[in-house]
Structures are given as C-alpha cells and as structure tokens.
N, C-alpha and C. Protein backbone atom coordinates (compact mmCIF):
# COMPACT_ATOMS: atom_id res chain seq x y z
N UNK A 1 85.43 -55.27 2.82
CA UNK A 1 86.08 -54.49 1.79
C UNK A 1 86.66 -55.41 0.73
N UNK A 2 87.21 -56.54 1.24
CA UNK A 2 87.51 -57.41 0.17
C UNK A 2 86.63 -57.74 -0.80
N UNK A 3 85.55 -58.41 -0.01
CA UNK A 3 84.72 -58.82 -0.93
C UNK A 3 84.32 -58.05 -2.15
N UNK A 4 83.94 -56.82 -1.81
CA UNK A 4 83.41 -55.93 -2.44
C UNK A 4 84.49 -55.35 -3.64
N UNK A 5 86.06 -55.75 -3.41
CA UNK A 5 86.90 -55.21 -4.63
C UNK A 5 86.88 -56.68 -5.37
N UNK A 6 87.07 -57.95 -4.85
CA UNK A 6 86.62 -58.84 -5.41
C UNK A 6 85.43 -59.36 -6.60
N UNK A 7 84.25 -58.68 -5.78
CA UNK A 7 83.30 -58.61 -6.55
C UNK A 7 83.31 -58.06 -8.29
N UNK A 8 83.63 -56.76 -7.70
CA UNK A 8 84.27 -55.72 -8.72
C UNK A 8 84.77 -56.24 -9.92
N UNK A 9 86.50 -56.89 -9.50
CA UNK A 9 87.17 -57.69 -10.71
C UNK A 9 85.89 -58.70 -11.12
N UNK A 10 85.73 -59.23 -10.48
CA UNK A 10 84.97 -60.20 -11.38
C UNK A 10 83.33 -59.50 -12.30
N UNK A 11 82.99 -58.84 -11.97
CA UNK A 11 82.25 -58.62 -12.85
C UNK A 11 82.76 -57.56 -13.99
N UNK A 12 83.94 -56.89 -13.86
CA UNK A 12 84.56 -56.14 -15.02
C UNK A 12 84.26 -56.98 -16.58
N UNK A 13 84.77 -58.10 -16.21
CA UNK A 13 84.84 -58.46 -17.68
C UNK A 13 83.92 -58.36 -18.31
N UNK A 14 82.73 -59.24 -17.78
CA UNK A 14 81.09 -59.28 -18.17
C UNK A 14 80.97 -58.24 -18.42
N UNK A 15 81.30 -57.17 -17.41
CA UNK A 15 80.88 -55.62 -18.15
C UNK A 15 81.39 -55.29 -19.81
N UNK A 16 82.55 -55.61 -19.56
CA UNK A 16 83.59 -55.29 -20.52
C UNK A 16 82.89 -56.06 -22.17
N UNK A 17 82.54 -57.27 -22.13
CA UNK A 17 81.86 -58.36 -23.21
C UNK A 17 80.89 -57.40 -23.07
N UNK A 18 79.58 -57.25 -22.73
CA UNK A 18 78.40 -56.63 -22.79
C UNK A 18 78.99 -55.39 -23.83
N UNK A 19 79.61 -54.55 -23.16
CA UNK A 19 80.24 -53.46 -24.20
C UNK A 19 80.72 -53.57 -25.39
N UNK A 20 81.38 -54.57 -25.85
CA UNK A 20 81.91 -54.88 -26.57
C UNK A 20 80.72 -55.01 -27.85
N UNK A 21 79.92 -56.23 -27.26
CA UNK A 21 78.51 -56.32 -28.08
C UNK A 21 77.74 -55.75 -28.63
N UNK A 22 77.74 -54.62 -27.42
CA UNK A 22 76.51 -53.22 -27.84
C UNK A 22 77.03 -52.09 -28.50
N UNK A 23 78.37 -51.81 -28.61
CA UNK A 23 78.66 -51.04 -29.53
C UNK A 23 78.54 -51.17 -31.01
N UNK A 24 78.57 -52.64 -31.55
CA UNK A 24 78.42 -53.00 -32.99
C UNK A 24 76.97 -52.44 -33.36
N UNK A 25 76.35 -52.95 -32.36
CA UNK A 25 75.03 -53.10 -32.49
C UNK A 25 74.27 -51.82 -32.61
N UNK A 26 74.56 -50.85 -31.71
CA UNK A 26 74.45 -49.58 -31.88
C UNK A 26 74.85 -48.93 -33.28
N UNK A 27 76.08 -49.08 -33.72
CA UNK A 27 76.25 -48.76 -34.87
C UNK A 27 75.74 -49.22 -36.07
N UNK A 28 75.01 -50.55 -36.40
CA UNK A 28 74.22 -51.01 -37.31
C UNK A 28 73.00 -50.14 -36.93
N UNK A 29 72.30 -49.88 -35.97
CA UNK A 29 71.29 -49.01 -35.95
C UNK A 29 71.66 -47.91 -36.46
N UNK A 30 72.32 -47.29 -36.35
CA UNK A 30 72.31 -45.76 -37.02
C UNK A 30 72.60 -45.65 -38.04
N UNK A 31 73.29 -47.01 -39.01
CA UNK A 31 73.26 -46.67 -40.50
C UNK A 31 72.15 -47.24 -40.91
N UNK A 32 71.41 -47.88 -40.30
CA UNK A 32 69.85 -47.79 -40.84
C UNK A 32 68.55 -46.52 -40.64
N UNK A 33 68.90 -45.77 -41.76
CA UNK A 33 67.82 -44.77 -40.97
C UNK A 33 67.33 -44.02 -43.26
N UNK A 34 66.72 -42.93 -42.57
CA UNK A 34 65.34 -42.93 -43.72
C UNK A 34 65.96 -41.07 -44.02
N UNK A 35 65.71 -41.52 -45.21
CA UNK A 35 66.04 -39.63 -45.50
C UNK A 35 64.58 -39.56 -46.45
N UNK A 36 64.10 -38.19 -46.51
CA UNK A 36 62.59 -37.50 -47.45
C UNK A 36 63.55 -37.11 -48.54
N UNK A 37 62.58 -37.87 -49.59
CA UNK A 37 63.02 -37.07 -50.60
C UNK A 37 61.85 -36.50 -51.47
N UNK A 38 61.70 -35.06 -51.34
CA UNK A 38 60.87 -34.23 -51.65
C UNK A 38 60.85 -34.29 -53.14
N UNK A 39 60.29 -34.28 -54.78
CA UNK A 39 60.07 -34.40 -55.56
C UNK A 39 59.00 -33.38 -56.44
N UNK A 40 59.31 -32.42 -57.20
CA UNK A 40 58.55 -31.41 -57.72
C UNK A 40 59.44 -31.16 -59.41
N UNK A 41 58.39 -30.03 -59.72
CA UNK A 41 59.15 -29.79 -60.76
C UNK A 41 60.43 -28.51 -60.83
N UNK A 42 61.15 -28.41 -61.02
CA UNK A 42 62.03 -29.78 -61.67
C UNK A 42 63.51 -29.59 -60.74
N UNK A 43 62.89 -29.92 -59.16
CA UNK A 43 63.98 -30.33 -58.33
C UNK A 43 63.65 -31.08 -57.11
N UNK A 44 64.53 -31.32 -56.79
CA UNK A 44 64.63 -32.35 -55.45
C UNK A 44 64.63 -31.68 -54.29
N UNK A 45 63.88 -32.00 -53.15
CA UNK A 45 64.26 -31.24 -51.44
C UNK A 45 64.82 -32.25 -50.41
N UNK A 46 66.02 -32.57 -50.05
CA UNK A 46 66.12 -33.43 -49.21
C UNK A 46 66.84 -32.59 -47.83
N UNK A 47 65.84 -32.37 -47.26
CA UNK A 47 66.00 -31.63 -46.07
C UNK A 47 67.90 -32.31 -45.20
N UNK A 48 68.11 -33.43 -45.08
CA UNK A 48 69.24 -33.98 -44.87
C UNK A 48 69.76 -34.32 -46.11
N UNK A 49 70.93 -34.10 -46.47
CA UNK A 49 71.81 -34.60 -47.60
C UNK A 49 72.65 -35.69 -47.40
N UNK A 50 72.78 -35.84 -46.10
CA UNK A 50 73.93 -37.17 -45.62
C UNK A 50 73.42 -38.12 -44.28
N UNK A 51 74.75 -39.22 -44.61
CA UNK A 51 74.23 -40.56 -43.79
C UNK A 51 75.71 -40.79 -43.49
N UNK A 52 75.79 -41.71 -42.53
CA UNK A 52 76.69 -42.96 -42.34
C UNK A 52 76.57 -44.14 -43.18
N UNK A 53 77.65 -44.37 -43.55
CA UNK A 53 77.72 -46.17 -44.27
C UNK A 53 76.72 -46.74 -43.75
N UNK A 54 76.22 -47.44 -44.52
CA UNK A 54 75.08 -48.39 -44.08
C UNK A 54 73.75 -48.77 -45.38
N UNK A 55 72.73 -49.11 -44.77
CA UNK A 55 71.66 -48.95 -45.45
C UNK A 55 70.60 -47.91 -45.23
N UNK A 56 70.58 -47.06 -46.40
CA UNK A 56 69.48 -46.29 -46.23
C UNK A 56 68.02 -46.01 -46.85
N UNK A 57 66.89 -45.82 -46.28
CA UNK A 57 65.86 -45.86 -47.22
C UNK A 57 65.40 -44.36 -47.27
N UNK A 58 65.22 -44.11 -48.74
CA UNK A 58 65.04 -42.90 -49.43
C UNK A 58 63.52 -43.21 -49.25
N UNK A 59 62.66 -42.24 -48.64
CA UNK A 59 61.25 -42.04 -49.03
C UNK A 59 61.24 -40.69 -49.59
N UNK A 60 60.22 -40.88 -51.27
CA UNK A 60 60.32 -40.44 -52.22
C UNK A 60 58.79 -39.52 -52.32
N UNK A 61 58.29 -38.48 -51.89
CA UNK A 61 57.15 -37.95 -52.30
C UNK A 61 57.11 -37.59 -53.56
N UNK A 62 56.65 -37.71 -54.27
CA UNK A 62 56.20 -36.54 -55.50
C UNK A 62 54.70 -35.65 -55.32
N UNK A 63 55.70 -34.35 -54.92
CA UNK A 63 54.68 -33.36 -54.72
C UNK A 63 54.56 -32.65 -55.57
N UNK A 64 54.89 -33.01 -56.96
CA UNK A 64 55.09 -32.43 -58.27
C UNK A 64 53.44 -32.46 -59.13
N UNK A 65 53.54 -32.16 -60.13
CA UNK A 65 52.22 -32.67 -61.27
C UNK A 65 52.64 -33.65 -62.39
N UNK A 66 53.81 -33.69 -62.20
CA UNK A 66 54.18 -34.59 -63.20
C UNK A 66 54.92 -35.73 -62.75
N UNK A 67 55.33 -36.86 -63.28
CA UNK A 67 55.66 -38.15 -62.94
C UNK A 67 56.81 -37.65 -62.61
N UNK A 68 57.80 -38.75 -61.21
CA UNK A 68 58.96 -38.14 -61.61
C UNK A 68 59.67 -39.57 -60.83
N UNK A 69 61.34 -39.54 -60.63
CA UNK A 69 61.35 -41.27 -60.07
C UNK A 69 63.28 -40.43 -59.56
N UNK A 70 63.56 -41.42 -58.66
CA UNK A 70 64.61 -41.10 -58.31
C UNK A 70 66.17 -42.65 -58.20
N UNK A 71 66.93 -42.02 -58.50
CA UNK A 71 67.72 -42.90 -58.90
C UNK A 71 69.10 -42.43 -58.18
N UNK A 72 70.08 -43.32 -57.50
CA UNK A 72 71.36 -43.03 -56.78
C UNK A 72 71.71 -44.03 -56.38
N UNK A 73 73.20 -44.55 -56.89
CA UNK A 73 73.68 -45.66 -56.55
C UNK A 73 73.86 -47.10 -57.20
N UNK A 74 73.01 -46.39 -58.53
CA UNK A 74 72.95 -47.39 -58.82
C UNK A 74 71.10 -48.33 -58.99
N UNK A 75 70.99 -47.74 -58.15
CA UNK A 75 69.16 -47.90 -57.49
C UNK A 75 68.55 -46.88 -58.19
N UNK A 76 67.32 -47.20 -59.12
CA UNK A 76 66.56 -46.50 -59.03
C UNK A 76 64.86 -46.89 -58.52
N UNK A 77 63.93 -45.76 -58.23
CA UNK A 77 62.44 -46.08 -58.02
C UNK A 77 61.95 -46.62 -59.37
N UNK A 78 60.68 -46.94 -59.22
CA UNK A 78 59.66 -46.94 -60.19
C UNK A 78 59.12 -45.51 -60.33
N UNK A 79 58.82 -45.11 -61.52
CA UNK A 79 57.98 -44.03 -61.48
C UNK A 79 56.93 -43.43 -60.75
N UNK A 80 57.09 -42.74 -60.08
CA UNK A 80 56.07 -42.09 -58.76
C UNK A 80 55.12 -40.69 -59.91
N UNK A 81 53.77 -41.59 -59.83
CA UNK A 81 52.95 -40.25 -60.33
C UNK A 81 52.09 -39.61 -59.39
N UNK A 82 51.85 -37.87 -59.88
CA UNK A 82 51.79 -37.13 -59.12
C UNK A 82 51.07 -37.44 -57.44
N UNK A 83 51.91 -36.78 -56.49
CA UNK A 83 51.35 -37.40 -55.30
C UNK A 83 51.08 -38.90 -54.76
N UNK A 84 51.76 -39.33 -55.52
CA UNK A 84 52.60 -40.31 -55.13
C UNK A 84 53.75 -40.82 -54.36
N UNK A 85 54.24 -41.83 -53.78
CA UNK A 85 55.22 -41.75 -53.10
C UNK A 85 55.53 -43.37 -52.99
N UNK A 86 57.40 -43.68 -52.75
CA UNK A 86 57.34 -45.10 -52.60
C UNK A 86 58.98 -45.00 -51.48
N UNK A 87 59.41 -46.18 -50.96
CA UNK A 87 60.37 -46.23 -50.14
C UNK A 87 61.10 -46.98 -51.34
N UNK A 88 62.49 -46.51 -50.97
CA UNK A 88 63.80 -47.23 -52.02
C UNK A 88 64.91 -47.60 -51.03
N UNK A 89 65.39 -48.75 -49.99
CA UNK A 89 66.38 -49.00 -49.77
C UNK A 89 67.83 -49.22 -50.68
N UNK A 90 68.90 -48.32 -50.12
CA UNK A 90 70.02 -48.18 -50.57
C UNK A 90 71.19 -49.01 -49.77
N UNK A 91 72.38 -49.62 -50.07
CA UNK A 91 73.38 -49.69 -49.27
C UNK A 91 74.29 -49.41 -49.41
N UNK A 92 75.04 -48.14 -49.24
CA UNK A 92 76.46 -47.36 -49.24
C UNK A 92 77.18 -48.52 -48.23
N UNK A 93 78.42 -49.14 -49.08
CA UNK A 93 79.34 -49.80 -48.38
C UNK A 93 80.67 -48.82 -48.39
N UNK A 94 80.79 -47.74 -48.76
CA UNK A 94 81.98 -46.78 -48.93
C UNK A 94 81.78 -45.45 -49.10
N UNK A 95 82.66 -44.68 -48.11
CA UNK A 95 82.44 -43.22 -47.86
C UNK A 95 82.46 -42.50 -49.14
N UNK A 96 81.75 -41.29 -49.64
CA UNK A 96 82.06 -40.81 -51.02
C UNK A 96 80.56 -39.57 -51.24
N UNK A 97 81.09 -39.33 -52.50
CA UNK A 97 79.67 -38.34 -52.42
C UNK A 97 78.99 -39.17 -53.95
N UNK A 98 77.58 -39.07 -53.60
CA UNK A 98 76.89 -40.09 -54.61
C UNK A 98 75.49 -39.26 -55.11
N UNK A 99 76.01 -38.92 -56.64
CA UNK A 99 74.88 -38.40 -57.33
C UNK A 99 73.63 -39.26 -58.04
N UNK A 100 72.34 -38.02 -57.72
CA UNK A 100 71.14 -38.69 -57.54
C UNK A 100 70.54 -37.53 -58.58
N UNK A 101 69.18 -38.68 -59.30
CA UNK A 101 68.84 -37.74 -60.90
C UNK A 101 67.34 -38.61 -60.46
N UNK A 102 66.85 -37.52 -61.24
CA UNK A 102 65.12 -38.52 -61.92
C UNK A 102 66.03 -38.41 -63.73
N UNK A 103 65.13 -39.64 -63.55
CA UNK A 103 65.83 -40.57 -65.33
C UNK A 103 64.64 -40.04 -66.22
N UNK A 104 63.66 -39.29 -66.06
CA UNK A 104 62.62 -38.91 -66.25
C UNK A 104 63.13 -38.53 -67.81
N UNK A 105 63.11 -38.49 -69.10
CA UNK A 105 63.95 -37.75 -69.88
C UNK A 105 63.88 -36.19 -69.83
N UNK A 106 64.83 -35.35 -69.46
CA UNK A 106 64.94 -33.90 -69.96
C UNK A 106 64.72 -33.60 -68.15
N UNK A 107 64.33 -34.16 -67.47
CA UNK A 107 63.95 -33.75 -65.60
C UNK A 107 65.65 -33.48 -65.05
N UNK A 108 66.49 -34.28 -65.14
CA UNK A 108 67.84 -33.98 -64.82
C UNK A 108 68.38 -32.53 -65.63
N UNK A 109 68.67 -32.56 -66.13
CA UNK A 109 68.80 -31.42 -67.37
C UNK A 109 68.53 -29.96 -66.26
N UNK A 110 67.08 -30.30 -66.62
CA UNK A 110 66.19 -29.22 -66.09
C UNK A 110 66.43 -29.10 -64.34
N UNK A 111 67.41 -29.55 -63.91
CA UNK A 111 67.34 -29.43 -62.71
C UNK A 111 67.09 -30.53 -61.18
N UNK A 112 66.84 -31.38 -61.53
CA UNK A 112 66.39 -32.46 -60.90
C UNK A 112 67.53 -33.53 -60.50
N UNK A 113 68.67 -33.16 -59.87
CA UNK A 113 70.00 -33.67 -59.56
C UNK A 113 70.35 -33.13 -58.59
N UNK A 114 71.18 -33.88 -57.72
CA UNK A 114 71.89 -33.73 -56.33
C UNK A 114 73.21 -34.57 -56.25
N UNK A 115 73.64 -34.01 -55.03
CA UNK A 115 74.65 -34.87 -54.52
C UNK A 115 74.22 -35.33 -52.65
N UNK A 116 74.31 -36.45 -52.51
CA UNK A 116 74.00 -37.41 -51.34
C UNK A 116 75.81 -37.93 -50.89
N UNK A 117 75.74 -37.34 -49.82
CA UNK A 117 77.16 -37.51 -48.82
C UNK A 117 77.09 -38.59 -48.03
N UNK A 118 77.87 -39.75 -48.09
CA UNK A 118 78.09 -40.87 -47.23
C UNK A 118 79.63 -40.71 -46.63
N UNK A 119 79.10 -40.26 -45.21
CA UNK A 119 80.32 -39.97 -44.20
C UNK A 119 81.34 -41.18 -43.89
C-alpha cells in the first residue's frame, strides 16, 4: 500500500507539467481554424460568423458572375474572378467585432459587408 501511494506522489507532478503543456497547445489549435466565405452578387454567406483570437484563414469562393475580393482587418484578397476562389490568413490579436467589405467599387454599397466576431 505504501508503495503504491508513493508511487502516486511521485508521478503527480509529471502529470501535473504534461498538463500544463497541453493546455497551451490545445488552445493554439483552436484559434487556428478556416471559416467559407461564400461570395455572390452582391453579398457575402459565411455560414460561421465567429472565431477565437488567433489566426484565421478565410476561404473565399466566388460563386458570383462577377469579380469580387474580400477584405477584414486590415487584409485584403486579390481579386477572385468568377468561380474562383483563394485562402486569406488573418490574425485577430484582440476580442472585438471586425467589419468585412469587397473593395470592389459600388459591391459594398450594394450590399456586400458584414460583421466577423472575435470572441
């Protein structure tokens, strides 16, 4: 019986470090993750609107007929023509709500704007 509570203490800590480790780590994984961003005329579909702090990559379809490009944060794409599509990594370092446009001229206007929630 000794041994066995002995044992115990001593491997707590190791347990305890291991934990310690994998929680960071876990959490850098989940602010890396991918939101769709659907692209038509003349609006946006992003089935998820929000993330955790972190880095995120916007994949951008344009399922539109016309060119269209997306911009938030500061970041924008290159112009995506029709049926087209490109990935845009972002990095939200601060919780907030962050509006997103195609720079397209007259596409915002017309509808082509959101708001993107960083929890």
């Amino acid at each position: 019986m000794k041994r066995s509570i002995k044992a115990a203490v001593c491997t707590l800590p190791a347990l305890l470090a291991l934990l310690v480790l994998a929680v960071p780590a876990v959490a850098r994984q989940e602010a890396n993750v991918s939101r769709k961003v659907n692209a038509t005329e003349f609006k946006f579909a992003l089935p998820i609107k929000s993330a955790k702090t972190g880095t995120v990559t916007f994949m951008v379809q344009n399922k539109g007929k016309l060119p269209h490009d997306f911009k938030i944060a500061g970041k924008k794409s290159p112009i995506i023509k029709a049926g087209g599509n490109t990935n845009m990594k972002v990095t939200f370092r601060r919780k907030g709500r962050y509006t997103y446009i195609c720079t397209v001229p007259g596409h915002a206007a017309a509808g082509m704007k959101g708001t993107f929630i960083i929890k």
